[in-house]
C-alpha atoms as a PDB file:
ATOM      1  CA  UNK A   1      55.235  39.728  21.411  1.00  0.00           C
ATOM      2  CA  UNK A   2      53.360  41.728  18.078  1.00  0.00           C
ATOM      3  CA  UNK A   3      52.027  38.269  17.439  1.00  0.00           C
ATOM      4  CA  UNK A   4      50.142  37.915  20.768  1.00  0.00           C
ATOM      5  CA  UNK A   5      48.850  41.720  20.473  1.00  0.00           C
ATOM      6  CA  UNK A   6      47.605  41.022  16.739  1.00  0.00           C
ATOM      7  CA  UNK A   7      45.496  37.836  18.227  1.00  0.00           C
ATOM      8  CA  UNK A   8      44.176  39.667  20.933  1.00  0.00           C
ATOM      9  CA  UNK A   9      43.365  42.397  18.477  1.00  0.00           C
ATOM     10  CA  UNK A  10      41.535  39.874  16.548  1.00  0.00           C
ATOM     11  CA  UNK A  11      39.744  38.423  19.298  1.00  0.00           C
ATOM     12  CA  UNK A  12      38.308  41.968  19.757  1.00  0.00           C
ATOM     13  CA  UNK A  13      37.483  42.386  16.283  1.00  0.00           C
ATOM     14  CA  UNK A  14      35.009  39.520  17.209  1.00  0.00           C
ATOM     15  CA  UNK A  15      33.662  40.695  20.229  1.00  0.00           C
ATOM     16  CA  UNK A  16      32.886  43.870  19.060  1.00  0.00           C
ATOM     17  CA  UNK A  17      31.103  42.482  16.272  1.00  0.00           C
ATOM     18  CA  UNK A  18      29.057  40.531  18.787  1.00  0.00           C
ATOM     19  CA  UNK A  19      28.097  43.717  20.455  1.00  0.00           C
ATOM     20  CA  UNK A  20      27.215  45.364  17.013  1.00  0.00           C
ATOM     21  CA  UNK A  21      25.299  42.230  15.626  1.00  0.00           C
ATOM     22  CA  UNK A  22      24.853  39.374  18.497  1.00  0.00           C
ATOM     23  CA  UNK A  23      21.781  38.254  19.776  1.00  0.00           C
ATOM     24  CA  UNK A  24      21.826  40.144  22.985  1.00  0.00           C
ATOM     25  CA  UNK A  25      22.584  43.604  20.672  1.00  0.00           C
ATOM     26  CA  UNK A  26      20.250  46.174  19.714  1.00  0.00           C
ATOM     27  CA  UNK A  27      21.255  45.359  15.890  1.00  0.00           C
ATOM     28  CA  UNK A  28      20.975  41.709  16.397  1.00  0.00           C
ATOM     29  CA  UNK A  29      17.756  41.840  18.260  1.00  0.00           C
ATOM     30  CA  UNK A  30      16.333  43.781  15.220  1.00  0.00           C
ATOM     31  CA  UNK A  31      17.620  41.086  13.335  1.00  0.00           C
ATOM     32  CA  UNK A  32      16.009  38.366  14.919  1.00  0.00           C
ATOM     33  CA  UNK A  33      12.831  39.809  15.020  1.00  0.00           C
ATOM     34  CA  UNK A  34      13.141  39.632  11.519  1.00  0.00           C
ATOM     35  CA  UNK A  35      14.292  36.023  11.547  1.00  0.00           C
ATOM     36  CA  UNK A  36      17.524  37.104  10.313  1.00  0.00           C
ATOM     37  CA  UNK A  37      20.296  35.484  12.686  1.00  0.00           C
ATOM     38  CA  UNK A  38      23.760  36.549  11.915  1.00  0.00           C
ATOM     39  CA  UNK A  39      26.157  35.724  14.763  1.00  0.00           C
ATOM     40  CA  UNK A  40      27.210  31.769  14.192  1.00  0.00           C
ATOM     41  CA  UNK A  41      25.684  31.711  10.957  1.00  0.00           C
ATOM     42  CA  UNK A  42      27.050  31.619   7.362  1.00  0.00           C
ATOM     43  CA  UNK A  43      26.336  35.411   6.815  1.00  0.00           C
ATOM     44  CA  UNK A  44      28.664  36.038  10.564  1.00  0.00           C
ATOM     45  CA  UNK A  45      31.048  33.915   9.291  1.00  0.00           C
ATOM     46  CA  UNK A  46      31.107  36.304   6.343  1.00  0.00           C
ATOM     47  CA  UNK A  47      30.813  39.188   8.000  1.00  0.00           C
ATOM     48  CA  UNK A  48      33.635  38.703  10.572  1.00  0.00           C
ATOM     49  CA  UNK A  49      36.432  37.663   7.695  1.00  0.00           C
ATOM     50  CA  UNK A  50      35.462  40.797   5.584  1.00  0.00           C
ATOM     51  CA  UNK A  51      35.993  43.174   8.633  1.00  0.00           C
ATOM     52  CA  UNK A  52      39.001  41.809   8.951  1.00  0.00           C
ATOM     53  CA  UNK A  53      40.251  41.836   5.882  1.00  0.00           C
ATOM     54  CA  UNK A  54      38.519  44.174   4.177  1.00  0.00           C
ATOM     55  CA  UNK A  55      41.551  47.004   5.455  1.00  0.00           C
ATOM     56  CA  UNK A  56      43.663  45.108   2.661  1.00  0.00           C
ATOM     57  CA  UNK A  57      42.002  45.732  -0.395  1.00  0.00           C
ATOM     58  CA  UNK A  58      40.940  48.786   0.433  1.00  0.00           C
ATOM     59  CA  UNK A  59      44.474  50.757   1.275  1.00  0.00           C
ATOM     60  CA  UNK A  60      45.983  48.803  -1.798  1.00  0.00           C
ATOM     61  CA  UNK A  61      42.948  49.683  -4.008  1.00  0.00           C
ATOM     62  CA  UNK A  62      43.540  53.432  -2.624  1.00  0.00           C
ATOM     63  CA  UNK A  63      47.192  53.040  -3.487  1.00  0.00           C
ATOM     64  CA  UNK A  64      46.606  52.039  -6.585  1.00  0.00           C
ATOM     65  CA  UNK A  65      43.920  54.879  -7.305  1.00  0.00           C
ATOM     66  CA  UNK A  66      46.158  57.370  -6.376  1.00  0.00           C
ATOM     67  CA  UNK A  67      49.308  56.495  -8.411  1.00  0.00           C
ATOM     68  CA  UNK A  68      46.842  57.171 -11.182  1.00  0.00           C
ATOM     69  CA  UNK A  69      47.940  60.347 -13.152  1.00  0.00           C
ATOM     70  CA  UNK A  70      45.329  63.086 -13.215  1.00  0.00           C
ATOM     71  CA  UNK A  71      47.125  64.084 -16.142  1.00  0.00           C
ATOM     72  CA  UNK A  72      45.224  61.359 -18.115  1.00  0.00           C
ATOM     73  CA  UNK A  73      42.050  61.630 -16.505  1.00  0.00           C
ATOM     74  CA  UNK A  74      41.864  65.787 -17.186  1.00  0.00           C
ATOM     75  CA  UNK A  75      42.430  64.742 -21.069  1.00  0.00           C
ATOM     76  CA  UNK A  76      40.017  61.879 -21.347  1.00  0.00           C
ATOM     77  CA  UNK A  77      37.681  64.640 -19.378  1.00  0.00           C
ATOM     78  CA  UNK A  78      38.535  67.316 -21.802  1.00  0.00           C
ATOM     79  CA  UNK A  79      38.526  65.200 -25.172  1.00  0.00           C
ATOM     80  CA  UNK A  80      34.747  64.859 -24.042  1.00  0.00           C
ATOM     81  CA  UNK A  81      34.483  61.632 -22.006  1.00  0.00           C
ATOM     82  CA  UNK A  82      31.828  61.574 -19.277  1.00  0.00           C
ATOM     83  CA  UNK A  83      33.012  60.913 -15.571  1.00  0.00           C
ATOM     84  CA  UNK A  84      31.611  57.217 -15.820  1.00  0.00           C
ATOM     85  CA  UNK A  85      33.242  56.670 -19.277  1.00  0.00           C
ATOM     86  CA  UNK A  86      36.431  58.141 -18.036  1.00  0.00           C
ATOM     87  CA  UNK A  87      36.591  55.759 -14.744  1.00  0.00           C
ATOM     88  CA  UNK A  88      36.159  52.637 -16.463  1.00  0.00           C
ATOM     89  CA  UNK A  89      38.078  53.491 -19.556  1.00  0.00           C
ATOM     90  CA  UNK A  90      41.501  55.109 -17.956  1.00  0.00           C
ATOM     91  CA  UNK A  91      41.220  55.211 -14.149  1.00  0.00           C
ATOM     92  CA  UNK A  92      40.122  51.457 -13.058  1.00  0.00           C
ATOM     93  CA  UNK A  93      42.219  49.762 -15.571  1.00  0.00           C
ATOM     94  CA  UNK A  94      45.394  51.474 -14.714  1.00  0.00           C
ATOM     95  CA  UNK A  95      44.147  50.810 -11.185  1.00  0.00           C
ATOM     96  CA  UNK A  96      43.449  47.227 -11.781  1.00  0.00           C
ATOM     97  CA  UNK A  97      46.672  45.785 -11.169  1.00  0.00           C
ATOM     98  CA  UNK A  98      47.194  46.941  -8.057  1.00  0.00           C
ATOM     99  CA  UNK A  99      43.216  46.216  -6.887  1.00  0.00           C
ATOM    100  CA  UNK A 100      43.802  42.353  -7.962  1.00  0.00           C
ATOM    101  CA  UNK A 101      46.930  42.730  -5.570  1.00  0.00           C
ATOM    102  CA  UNK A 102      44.616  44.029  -3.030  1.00  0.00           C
ATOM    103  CA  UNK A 103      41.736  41.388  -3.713  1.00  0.00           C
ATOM    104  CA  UNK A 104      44.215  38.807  -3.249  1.00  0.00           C
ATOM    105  CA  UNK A 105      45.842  39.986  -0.078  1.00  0.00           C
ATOM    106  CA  UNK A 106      42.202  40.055   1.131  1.00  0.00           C
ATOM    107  CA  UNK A 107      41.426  36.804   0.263  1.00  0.00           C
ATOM    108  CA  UNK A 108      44.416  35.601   1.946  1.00  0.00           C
ATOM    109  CA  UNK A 109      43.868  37.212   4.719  1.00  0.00           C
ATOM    110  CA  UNK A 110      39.804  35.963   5.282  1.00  0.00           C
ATOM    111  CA  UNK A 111      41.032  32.501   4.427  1.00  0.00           C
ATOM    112  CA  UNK A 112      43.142  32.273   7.313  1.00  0.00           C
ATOM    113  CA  UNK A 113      40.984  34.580  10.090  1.00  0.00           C
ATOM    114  CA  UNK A 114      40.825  32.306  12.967  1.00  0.00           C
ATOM    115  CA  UNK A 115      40.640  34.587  16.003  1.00  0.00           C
ATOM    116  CA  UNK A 116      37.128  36.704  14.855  1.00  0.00           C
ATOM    117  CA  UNK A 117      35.632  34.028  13.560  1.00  0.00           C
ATOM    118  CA  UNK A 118      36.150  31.727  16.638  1.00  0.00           C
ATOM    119  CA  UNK A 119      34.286  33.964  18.655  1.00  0.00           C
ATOM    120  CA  UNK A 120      31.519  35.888  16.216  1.00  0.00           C
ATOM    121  CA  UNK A 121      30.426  32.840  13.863  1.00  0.00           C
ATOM    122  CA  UNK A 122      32.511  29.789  14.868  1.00  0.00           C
ATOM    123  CA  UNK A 123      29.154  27.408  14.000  1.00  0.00           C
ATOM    124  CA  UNK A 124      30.094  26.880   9.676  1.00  0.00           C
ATOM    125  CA  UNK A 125      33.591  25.657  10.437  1.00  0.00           C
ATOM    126  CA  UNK A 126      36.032  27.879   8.120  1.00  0.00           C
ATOM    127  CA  UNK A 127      39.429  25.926   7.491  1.00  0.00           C
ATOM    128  CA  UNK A 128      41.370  27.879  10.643  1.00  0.00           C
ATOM    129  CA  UNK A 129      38.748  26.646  12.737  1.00  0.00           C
ATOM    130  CA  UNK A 130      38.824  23.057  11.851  1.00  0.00           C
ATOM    131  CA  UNK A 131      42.626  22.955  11.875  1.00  0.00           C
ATOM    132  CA  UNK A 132      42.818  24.210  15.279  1.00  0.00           C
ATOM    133  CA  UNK A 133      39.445  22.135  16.088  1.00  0.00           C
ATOM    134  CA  UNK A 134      41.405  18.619  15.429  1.00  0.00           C
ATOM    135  CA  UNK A 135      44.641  19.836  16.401  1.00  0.00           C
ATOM    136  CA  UNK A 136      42.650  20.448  20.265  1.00  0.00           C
ATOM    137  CA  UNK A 137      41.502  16.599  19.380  1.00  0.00           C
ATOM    138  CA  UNK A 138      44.204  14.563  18.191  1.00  0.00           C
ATOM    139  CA  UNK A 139      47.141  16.425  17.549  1.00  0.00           C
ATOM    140  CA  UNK A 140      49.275  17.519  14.890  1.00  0.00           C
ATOM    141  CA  UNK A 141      48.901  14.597  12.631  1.00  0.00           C
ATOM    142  CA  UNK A 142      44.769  15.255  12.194  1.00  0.00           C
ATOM    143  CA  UNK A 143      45.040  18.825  11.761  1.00  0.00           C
ATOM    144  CA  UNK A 144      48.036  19.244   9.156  1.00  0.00           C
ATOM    145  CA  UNK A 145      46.306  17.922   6.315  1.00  0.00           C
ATOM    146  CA  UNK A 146      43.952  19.868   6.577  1.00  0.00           C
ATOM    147  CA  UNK A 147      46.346  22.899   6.924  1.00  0.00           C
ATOM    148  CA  UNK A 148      48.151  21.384   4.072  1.00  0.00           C
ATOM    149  CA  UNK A 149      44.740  21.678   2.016  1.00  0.00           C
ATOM    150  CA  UNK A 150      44.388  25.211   2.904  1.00  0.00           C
ATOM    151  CA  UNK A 151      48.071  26.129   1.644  1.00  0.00           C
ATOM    152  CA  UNK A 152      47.644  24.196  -1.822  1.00  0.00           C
ATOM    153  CA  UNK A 153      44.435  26.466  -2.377  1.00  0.00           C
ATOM    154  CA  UNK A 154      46.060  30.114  -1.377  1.00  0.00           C
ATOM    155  CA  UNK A 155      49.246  28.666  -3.427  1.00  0.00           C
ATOM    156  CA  UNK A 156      46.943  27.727  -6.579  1.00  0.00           C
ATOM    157  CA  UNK A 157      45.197  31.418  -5.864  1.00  0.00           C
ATOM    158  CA  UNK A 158      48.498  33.200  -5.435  1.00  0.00           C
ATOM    159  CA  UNK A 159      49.985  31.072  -8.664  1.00  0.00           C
ATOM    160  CA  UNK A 160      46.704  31.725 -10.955  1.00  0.00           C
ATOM    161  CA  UNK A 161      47.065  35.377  -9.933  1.00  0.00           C
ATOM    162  CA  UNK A 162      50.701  35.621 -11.215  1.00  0.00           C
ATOM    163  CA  UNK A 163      50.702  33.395 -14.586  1.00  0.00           C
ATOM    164  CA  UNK A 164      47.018  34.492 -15.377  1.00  0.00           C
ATOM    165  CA  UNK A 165      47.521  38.100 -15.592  1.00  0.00           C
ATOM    166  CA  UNK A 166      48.156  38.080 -19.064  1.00  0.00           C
ATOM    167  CA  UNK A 167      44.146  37.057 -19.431  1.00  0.00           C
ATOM    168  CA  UNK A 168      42.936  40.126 -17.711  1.00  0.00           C
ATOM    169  CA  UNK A 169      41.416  42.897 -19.660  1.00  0.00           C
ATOM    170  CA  UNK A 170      43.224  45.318 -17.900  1.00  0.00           C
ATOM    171  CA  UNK A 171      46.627  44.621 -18.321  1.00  0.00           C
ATOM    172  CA  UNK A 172      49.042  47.072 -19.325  1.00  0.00           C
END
């Protein structure tokens, strides 16, 4: 039942982006004119997985911002750091933890869009597409290694995330 509404949600992720940015839009005309196609391109194909996904880093890098203690950021201010210096110095590295989190859960998430893509840019075949491309054609047995492809690299992601921490440079 939530599954079906979060597909259809999807699928009107991509059609509004075709009204925003397809050929028959005001946007996408624009485009054109400047030979600058989007929808069913590389670029659309881009575009459609970071508005869906997008949401993910940004309420985890949010999150992450606020569990920041002003505290620390009032001292650093006071003990003479500019704003800038003060960001990158106490803020973002306390922060980065949880925006890797985020930057992973959005990768994840763009990896697998099928529904948005399908319809706004479905031309460069992402992995969803293809799997569900050859399992229309022959089945189960052409599309799952594909899909088994696609799981080793979010699993190698997911596992590089977790044991490579300890190489990041902001690391508590």
């Amino acid at each position: 039942h939530w599954r079906a509404w979060g597909s259809a949600l999807l699928a009107v992720a991509g059609i509004a982006l075709i009204g925003l940015l397809g050929p028959g839009s005001p946007i996408g005309r624009w485009l054109e004119s400047m030979q600058i196609g989007i929808s069913g391109t590389l670029a659309g194909l881009v575009i459609a997985q970071i508005f869906v996904a997008s949401p993910f880093l940004i309420k985890t890098a949010m999150t992450a911002f606020e569990g920041v203690s002003p505290t620390l950021e009032l001292v650093s201010r006071s003990l003479g750091a500019s704003t800038a210096r003060t960001f990158l110095g106490i803020t973002l590295p306390l922060a980065g933890r949880g925006i890797l989190v985020g930057a992973a859960l959005c990768f994840a998430r763009a990896i697998s869009e099928f529904g948005c893509v399908i319809l706004f840019a479905s031309s460069p075949v992402s992995a969803p597409v293809l799997v569900h491309t050859e399992f229309l054609r022959a089945g189960s047995a052409e599309s799952r290694p594909i899909a088994v492809v696609l799981l080793v690299i979010c699993l190698w992601f997911f596992l590089l995330l977790r044991f490579g921490r300890d190489l990041l440079p902001f690391r508590r």
